[in-house]
Protein backbone atom coordinates (compact mmCIF):
# COMPACT_ATOMS: atom_id res chain seq x y z
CA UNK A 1 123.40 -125.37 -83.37
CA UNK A 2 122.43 -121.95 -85.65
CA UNK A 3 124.68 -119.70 -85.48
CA UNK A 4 123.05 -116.20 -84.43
CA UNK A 5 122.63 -113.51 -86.73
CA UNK A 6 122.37 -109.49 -86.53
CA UNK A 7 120.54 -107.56 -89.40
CA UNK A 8 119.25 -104.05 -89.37
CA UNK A 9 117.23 -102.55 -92.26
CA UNK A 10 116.42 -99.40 -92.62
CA UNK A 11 112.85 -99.20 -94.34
CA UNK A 12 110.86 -96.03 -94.85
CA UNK A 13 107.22 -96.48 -93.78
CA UNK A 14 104.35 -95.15 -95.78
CA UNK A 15 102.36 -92.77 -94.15
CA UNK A 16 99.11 -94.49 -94.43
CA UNK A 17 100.35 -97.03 -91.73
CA UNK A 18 101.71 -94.58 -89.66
CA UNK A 19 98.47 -92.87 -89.47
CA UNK A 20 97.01 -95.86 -88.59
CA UNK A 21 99.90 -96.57 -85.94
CA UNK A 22 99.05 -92.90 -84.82
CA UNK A 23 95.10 -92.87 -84.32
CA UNK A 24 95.37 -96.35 -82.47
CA UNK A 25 98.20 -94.56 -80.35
CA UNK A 26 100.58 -97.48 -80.94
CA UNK A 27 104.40 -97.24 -81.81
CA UNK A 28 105.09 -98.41 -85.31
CA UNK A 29 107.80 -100.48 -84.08
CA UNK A 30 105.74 -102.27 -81.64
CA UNK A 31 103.21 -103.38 -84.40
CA UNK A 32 106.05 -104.49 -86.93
CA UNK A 33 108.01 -106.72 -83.90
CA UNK A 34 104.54 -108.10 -82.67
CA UNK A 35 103.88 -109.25 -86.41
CA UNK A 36 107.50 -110.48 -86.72
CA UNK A 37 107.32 -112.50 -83.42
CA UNK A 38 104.16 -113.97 -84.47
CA UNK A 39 105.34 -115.07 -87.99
CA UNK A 40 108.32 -116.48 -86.55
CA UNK A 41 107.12 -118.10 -83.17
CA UNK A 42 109.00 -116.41 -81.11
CA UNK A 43 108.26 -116.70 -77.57
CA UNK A 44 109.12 -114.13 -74.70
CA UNK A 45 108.19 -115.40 -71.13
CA UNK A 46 107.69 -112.93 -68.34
CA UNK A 47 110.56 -114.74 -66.55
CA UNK A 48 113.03 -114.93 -69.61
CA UNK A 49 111.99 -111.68 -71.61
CA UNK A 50 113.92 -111.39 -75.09
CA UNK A 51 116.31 -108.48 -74.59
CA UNK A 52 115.38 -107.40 -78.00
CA UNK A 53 111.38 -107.12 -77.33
CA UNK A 54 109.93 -109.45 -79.66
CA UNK A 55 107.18 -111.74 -78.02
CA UNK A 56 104.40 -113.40 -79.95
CA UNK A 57 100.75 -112.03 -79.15
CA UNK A 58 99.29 -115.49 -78.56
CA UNK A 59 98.38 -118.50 -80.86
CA UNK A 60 95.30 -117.16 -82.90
CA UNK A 61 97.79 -114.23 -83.81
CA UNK A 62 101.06 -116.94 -84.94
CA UNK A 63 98.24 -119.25 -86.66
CA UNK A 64 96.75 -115.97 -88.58
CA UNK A 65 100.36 -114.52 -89.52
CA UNK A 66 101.52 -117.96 -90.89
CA UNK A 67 98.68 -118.11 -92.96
CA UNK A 68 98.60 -114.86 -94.48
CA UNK A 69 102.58 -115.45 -95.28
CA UNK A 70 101.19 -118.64 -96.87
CA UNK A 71 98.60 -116.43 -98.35
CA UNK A 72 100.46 -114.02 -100.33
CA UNK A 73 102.94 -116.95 -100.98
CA UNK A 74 106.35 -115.58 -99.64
CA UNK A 75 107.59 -119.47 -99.17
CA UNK A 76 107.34 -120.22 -103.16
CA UNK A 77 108.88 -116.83 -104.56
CA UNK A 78 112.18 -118.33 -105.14
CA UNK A 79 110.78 -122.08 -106.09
């Protein structure tokens, strides 16, 4: 069984994506935890919401995060 862990991080945003978060009229925060829940499959069923509000926006979304993490090679940094 994993044991559970809490992080915060504070990270400033650069103010090109929050213009874009701004003329789509969509919370910076609700972009960054979709993206998050998609990269890490993490489901959040209308009967069992996550109290933290991440949810994965479908398959297509988790298939095209995983691959762009593949992409840009994030799992063979420290290899």
């Amino acid at each position: 069984m994993s044991k559970r862990r809490k992080h915060k991080l504070t990270l400033h945003l650069p103010d090109e994506f929050l213009d874009l978060c701004e003329e789509d009229g969509i919370a910076p925060e609700t972009v960054l935890r979709g993206f998050i829940a998609d990269l890490a499959g993490i489901m959040s069923w209308v009967a069992n919401p996550r109290a933290d509000g991440c949810s994965s926006n479908g398959s297509d979304d988790r298939s095209m995060a995983s691959e762009y993490y593949e992409r840009v090679g994030y799992p063979w940094w420290n290899r």
